[in-house]
N, C-alpha and C. Protein backbone atom coordinates (compact mmCIF):
# COMPACT_ATOMS: atom_id res chain seq x y z
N UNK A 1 0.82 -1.19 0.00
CA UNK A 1 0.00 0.00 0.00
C UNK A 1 0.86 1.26 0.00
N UNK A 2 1.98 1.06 0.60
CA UNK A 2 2.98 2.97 0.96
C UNK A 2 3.55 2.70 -0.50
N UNK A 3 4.10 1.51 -0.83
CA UNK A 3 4.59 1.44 -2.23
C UNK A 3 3.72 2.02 -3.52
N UNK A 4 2.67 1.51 -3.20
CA UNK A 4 1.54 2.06 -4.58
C UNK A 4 1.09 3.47 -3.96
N UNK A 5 1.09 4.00 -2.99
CA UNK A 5 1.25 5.44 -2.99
C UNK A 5 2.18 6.51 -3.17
N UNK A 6 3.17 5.72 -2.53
CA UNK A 6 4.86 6.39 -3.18
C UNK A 6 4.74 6.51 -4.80
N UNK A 7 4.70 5.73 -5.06
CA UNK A 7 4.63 5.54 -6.67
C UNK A 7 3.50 6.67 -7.57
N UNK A 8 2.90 6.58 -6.80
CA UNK A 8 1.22 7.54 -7.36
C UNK A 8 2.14 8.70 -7.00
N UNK A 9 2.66 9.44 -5.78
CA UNK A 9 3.23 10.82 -5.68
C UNK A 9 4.18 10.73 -6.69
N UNK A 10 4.78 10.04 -6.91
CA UNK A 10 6.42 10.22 -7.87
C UNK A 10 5.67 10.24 -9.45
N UNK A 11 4.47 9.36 -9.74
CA UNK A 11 4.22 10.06 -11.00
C UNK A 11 3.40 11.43 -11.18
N UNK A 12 3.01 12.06 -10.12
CA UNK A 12 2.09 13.21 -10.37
C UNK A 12 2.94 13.96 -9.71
N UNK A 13 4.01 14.34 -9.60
CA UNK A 13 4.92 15.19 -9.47
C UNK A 13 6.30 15.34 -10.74
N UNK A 14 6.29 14.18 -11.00
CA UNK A 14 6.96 13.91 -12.27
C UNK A 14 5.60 14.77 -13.50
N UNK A 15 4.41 14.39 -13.54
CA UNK A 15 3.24 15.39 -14.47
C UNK A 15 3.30 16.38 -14.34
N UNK A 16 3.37 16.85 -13.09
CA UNK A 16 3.30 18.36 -12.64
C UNK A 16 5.14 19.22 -13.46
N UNK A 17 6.13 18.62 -13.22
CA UNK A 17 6.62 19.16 -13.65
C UNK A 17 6.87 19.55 -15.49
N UNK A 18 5.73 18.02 -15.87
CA UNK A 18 5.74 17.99 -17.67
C UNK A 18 5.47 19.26 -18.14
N UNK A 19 4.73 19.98 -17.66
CA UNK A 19 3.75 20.79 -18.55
C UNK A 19 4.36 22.49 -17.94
N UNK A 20 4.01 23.32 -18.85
CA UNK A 20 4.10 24.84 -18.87
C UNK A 20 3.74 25.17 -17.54
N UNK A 21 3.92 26.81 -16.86
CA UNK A 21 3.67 26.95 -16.19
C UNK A 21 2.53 27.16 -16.00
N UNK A 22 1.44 26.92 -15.15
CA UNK A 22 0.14 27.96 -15.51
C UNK A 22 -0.61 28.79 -15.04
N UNK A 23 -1.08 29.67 -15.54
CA UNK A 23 -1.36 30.45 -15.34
C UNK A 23 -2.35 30.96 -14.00
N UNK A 24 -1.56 30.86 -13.25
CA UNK A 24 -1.93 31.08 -11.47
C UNK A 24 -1.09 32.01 -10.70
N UNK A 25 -1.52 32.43 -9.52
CA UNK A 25 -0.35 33.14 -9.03
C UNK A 25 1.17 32.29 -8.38
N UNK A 26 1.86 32.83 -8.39
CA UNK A 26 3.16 32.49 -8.70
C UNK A 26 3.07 31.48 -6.87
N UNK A 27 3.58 30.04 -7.60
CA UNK A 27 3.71 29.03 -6.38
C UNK A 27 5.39 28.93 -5.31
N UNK A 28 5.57 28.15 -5.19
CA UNK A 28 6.33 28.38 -3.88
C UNK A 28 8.08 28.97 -4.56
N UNK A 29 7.88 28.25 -5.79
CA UNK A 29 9.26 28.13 -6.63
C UNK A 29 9.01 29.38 -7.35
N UNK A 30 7.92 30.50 -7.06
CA UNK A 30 7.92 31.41 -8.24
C UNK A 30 7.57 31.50 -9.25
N UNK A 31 7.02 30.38 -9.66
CA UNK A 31 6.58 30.19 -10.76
C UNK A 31 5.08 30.72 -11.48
N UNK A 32 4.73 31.58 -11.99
CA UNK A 32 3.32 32.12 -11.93
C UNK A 32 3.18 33.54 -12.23
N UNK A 33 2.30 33.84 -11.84
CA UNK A 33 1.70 35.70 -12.03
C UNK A 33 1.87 36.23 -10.57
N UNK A 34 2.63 37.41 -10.53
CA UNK A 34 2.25 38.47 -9.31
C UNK A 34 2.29 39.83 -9.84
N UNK A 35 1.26 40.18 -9.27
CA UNK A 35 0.80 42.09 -9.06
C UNK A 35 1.37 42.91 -7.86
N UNK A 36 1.56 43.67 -8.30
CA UNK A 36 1.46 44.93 -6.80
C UNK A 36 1.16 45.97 -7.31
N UNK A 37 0.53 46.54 -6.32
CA UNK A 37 0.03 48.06 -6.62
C UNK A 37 0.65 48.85 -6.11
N UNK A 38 1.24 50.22 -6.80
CA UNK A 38 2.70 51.02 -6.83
C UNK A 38 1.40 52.05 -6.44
N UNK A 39 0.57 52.61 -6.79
CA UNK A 39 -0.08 53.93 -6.68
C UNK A 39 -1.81 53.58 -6.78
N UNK A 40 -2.62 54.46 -6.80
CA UNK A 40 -4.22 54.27 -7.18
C UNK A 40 -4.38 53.47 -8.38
N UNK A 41 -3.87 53.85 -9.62
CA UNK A 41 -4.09 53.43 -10.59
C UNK A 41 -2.53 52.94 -11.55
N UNK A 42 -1.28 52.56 -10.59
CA UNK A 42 0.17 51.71 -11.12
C UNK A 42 0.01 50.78 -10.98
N UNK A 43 0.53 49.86 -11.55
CA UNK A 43 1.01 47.92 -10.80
C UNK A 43 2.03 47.72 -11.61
N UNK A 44 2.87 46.96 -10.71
CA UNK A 44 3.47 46.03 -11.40
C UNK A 44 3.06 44.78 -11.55
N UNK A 45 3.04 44.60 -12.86
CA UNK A 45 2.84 42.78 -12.81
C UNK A 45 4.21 42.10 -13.48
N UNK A 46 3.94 40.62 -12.89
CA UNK A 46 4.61 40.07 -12.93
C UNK A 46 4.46 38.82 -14.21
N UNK A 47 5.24 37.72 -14.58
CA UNK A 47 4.95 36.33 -14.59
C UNK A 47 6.43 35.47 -15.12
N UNK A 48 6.26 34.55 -14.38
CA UNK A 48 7.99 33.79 -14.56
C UNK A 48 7.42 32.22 -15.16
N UNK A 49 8.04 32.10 -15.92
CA UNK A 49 7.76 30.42 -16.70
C UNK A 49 8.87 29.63 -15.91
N UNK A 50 8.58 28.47 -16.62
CA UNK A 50 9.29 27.22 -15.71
C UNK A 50 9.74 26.65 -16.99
N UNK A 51 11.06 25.95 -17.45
CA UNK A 51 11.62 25.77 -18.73
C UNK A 51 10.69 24.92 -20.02
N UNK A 52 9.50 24.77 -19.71
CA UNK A 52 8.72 24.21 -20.51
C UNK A 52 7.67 25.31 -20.88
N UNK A 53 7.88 26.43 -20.06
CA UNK A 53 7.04 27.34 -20.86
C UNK A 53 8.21 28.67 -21.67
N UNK A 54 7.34 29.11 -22.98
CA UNK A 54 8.07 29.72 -24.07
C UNK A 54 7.93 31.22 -23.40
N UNK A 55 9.05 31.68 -24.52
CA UNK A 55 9.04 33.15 -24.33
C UNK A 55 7.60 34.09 -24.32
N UNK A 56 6.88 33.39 -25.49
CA UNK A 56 5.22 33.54 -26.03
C UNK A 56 4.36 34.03 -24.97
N UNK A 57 4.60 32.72 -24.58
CA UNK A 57 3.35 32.29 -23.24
C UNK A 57 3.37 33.28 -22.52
N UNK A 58 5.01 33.36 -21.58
CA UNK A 58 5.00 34.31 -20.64
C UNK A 58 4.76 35.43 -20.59
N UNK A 59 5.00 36.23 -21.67
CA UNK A 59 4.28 37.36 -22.35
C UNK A 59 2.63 37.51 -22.35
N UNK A 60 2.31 36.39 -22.75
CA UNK A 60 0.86 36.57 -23.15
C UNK A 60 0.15 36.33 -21.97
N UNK A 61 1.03 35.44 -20.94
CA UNK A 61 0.22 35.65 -19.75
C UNK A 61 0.21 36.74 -18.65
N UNK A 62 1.18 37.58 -19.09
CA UNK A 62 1.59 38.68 -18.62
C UNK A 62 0.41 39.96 -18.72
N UNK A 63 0.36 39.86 -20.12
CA UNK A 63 -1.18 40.46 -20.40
C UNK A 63 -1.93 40.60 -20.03
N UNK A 64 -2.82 39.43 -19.79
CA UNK A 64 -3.98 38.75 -19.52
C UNK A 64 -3.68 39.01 -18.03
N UNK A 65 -2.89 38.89 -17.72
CA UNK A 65 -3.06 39.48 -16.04
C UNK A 65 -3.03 40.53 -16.25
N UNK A 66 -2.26 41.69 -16.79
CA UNK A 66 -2.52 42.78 -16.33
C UNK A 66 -4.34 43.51 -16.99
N UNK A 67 -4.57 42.59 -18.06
CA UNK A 67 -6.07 42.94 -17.89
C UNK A 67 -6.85 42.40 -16.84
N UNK A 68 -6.99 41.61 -16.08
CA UNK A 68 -7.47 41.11 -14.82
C UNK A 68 -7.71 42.06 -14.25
N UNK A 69 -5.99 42.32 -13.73
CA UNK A 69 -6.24 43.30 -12.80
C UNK A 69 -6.82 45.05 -13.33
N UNK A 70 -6.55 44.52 -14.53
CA UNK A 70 -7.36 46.30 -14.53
C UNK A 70 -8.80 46.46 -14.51
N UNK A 71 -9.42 45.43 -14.93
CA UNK A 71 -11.40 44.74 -15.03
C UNK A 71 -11.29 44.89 -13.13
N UNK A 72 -10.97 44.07 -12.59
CA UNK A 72 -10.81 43.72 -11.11
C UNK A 72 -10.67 44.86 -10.55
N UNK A 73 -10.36 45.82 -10.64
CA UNK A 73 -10.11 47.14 -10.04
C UNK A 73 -10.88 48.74 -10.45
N UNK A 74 -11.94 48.29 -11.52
CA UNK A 74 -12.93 48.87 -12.17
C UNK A 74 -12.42 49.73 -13.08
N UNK A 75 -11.67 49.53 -14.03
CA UNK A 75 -10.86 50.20 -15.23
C UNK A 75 -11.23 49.54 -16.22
N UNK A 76 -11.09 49.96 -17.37
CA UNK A 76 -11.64 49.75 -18.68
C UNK A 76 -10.23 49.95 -19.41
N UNK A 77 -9.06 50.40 -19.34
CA UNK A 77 -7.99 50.04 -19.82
C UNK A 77 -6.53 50.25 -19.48
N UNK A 78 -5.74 49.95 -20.45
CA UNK A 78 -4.28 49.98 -19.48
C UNK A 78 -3.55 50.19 -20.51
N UNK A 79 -2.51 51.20 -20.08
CA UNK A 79 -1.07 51.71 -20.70
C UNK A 79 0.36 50.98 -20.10
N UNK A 80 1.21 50.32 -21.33
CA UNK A 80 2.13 49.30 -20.56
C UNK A 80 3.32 50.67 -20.68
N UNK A 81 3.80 50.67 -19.59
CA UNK A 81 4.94 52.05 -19.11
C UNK A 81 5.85 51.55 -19.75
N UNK A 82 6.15 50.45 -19.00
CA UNK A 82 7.40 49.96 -19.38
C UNK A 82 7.45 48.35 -19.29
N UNK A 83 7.92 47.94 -19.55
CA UNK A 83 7.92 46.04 -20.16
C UNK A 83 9.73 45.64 -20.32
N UNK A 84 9.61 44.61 -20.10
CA UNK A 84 10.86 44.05 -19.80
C UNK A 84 10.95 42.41 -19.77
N UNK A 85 11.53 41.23 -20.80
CA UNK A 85 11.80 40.21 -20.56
C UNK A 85 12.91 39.52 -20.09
N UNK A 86 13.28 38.84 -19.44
CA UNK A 86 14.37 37.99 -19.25
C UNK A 86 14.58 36.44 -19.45
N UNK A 87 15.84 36.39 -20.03
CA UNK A 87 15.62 34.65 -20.15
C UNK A 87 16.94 34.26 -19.45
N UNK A 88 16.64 33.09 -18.60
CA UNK A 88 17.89 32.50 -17.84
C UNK A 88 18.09 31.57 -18.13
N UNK A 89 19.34 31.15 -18.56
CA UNK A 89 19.78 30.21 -19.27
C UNK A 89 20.50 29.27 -18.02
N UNK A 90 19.56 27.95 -18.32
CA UNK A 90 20.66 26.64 -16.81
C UNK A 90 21.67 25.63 -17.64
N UNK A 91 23.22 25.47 -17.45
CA UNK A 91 23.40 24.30 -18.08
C UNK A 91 23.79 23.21 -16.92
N UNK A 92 23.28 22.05 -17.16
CA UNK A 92 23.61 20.98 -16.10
C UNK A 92 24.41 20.06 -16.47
N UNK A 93 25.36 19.33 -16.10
CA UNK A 93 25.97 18.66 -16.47
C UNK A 93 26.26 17.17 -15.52
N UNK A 94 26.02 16.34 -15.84
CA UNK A 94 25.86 14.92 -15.16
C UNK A 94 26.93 14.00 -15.27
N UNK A 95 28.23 13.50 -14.91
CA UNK A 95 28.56 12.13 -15.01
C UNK A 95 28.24 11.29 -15.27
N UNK A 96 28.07 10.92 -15.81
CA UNK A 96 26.98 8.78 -16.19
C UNK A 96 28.09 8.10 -15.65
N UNK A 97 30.01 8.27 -15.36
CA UNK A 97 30.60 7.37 -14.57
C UNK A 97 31.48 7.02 -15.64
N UNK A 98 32.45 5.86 -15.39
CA UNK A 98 33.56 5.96 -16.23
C UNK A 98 32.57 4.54 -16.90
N UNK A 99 33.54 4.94 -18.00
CA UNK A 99 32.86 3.87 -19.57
C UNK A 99 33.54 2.66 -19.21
N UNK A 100 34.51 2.09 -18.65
CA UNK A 100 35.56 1.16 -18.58
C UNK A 100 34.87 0.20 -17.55
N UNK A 101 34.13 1.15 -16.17
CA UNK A 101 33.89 0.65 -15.07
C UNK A 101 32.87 -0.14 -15.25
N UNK A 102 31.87 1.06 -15.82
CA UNK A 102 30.22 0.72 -15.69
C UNK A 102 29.76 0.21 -16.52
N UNK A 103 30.54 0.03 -18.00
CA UNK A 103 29.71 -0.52 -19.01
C UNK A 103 30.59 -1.93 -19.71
N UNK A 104 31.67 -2.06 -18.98
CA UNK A 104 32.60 -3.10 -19.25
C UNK A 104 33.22 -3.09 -20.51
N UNK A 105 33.95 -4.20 -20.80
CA UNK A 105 34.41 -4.40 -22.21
C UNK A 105 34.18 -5.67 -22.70
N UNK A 106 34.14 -5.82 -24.20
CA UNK A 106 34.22 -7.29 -24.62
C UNK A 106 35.11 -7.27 -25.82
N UNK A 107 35.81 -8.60 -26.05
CA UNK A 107 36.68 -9.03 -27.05
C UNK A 107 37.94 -9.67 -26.78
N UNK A 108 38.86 -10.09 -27.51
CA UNK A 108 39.65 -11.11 -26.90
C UNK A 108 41.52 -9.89 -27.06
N UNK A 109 42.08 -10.68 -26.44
CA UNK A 109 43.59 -10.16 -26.54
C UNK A 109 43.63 -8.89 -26.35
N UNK A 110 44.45 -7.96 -27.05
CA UNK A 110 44.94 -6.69 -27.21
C UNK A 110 43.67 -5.41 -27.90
N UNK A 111 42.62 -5.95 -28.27
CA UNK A 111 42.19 -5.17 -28.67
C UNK A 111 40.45 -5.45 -28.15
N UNK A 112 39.97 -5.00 -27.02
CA UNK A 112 38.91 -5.18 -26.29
C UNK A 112 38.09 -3.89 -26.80
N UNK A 113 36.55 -3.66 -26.82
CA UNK A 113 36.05 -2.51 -27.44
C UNK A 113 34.75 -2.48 -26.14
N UNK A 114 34.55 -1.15 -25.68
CA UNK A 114 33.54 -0.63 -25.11
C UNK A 114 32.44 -1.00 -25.43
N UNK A 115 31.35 -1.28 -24.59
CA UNK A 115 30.20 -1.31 -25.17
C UNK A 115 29.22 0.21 -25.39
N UNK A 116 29.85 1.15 -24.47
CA UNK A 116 29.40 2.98 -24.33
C UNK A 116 30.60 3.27 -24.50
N UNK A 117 30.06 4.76 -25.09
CA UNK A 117 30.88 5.55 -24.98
C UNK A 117 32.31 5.78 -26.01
N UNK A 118 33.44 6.52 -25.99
CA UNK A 118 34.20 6.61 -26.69
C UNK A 118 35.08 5.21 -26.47
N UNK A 119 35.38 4.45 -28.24
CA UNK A 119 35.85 3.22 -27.65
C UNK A 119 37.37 3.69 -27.79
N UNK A 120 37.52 2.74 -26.79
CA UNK A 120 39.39 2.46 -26.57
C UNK A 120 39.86 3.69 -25.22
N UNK A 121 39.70 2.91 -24.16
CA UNK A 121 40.27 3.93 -23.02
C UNK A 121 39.09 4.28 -21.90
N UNK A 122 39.37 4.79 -21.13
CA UNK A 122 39.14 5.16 -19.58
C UNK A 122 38.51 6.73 -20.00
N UNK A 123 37.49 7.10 -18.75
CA UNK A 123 37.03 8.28 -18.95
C UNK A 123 35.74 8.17 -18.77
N UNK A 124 35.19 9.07 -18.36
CA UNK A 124 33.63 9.46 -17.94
C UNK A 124 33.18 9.95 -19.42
N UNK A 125 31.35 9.35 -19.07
CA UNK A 125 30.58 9.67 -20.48
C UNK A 125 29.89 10.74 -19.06
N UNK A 126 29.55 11.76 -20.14
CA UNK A 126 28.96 12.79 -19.19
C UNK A 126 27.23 13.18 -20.46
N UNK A 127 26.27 13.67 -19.16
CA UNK A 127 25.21 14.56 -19.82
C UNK A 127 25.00 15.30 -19.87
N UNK A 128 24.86 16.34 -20.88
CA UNK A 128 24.56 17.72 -20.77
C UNK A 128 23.49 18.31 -21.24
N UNK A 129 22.84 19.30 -20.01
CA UNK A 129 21.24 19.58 -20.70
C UNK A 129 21.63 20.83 -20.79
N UNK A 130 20.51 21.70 -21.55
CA UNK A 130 20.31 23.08 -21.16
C UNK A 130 19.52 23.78 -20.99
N UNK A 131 18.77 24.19 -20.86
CA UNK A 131 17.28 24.93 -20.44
C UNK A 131 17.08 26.86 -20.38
N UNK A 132 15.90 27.01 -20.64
CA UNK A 132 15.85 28.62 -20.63
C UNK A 132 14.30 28.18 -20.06
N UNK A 133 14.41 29.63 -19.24
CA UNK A 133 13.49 29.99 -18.30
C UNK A 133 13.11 31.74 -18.80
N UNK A 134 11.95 31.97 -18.74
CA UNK A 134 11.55 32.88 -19.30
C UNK A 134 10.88 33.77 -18.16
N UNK A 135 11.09 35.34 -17.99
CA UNK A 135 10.31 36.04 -16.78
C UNK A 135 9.86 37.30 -17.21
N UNK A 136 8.74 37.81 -16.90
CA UNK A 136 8.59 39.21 -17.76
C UNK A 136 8.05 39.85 -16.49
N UNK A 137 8.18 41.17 -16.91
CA UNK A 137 7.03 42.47 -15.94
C UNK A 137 6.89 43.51 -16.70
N UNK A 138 6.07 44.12 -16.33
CA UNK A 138 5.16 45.30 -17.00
C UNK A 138 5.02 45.91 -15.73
N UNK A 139 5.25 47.54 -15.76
CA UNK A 139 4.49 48.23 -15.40
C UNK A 139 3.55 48.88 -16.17
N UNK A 140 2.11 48.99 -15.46
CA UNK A 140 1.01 49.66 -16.24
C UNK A 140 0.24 50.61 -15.66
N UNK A 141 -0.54 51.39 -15.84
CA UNK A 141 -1.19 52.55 -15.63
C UNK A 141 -2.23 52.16 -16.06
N UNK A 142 -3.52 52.42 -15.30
CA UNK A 142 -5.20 51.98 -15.50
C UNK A 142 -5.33 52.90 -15.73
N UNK A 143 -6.78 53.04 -16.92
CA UNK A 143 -7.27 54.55 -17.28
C UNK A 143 -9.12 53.87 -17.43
N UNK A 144 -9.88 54.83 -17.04
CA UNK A 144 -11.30 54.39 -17.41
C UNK A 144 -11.39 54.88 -19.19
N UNK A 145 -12.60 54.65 -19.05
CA UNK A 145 -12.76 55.14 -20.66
C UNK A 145 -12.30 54.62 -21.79
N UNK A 146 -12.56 54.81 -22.68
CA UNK A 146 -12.09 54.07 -24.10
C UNK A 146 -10.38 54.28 -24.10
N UNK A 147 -9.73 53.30 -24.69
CA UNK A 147 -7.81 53.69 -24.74
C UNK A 147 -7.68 55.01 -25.38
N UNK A 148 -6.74 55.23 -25.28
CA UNK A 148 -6.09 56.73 -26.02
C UNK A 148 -5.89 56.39 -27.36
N UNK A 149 -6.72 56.77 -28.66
CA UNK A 149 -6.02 56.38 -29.88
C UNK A 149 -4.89 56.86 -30.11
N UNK A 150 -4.43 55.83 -31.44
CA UNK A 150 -2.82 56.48 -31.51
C UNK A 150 -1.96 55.78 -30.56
N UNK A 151 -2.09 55.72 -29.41
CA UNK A 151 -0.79 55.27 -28.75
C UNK A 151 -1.15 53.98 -28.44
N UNK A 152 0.26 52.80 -29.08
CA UNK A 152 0.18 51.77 -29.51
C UNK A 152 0.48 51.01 -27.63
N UNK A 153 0.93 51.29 -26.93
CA UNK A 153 0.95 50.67 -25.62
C UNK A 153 -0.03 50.68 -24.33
N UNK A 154 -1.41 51.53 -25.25
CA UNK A 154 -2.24 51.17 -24.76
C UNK A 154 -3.50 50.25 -25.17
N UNK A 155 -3.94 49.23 -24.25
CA UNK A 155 -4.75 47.79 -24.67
C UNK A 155 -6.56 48.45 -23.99
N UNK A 156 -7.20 47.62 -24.37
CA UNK A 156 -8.56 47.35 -23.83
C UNK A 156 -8.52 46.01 -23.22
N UNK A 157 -8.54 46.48 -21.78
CA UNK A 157 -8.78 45.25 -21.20
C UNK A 157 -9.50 44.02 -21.60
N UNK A 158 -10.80 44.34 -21.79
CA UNK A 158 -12.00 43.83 -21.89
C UNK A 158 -11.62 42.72 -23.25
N UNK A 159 -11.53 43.51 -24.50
CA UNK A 159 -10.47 42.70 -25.71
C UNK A 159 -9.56 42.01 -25.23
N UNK A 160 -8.72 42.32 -24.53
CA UNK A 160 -7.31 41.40 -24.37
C UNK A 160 -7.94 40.63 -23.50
N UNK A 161 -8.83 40.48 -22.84
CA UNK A 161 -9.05 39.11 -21.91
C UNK A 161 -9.81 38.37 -22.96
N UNK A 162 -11.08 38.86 -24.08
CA UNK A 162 -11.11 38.21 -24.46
C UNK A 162 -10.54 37.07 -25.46
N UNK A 163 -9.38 37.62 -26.00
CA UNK A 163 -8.82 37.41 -27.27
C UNK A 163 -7.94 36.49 -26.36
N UNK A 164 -7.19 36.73 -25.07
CA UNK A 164 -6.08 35.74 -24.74
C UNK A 164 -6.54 34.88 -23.46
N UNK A 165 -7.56 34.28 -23.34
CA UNK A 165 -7.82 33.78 -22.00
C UNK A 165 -7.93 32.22 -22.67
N UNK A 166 -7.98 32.04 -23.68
CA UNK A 166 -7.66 30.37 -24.03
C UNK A 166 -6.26 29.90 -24.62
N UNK A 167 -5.76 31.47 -24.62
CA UNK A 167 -4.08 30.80 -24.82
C UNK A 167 -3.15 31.25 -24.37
N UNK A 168 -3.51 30.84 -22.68
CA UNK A 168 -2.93 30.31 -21.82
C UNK A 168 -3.19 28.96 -20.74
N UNK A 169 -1.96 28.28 -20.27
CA UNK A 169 -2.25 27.11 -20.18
C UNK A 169 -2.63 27.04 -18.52
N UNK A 170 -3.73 26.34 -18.01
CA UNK A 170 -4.90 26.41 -16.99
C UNK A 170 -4.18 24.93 -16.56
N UNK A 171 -4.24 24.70 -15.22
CA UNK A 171 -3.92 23.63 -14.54
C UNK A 171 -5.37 22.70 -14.69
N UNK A 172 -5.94 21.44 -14.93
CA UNK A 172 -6.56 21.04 -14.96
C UNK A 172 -7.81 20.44 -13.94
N UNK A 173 -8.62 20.81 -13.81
CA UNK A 173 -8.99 20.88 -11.93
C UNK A 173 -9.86 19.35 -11.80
């Protein structure tokens, strides 16, 4: 019974990490949407991906929150001040162990051949991953009333929630 539950946590934590981040407020690792409110009508918002979510996403969920919060706070639209992405790049690198030790050899006399790895000789096979992590913020300014024509950094809430609220990715309940 602890075995077939151990097992049940290790695959739904192994799921949990498959998929994009989504679009929630930001969980213990940071991962998610956060707001703050700088003034009556400032915020900063936030949103940080987890290496399975794209540069795209995080952007677009960036949005979509900051229309939230501007509907949520009785505004009808928003001017992005200023915007800013970052991408953090992880490289990891693993040992798999020496080729000689762990994966043996076969053949006769003077000339024996690896079964991994580079043949002929001693030496670690190693793994190397790499990953990018994606984080954005916006500051924005709420305004009632229709946007300001002409100026391209200001959105309609109301539009941008509708147009981006199915593409972003929702934890499955």
């Amino acid at each position: 019974m602890i075995r077939k539950l151990l097992t049940l946590t290790a695959v739904a934590t192994l799921a949990a990490c498959a998929t994009p981040t989504p679009f929630e407020p930001a969980n213990g690792q940071g991962y998610g949407f956060a707001d703050q409110r700088i003034e009556e009508n400032r915020y900063r918002i936030s949103f940080r991906g987890n290496s399975l979510t794209t540069r795209e996403q995080v952007e677009t969920a960036l949005l979509l929150r900051a229309a939230e919060v501007t509907l949520e706070n009785g505004y009808d639209h928003f001017i992005v001040v200023s915007d800013d992405t970052e991408k953090t790049t992880e490289t990891r690198v693993t040992d798999l162990g020496p080729r000689y030790g762990a994966f043996g050899y076969y053949g006769f006399g003077p000339f024996p051949y690896y079964v991994r790895g580079y043949p002929w000789g001693w030496g670690s096979d190693i793994d190397v991953r790499e990953s990018q992590r994606y984080s954005a913020v916006a500051y924005i300014v709420l305004g009632k009333g229709p946007k300001p024509e002409g100026n391209v950094a200001a959105y309609d809430a109301a539009e941008v929630q509708k147009n981006l609220s199915g593409a972003v990715y929702r934890r499955s309940k």
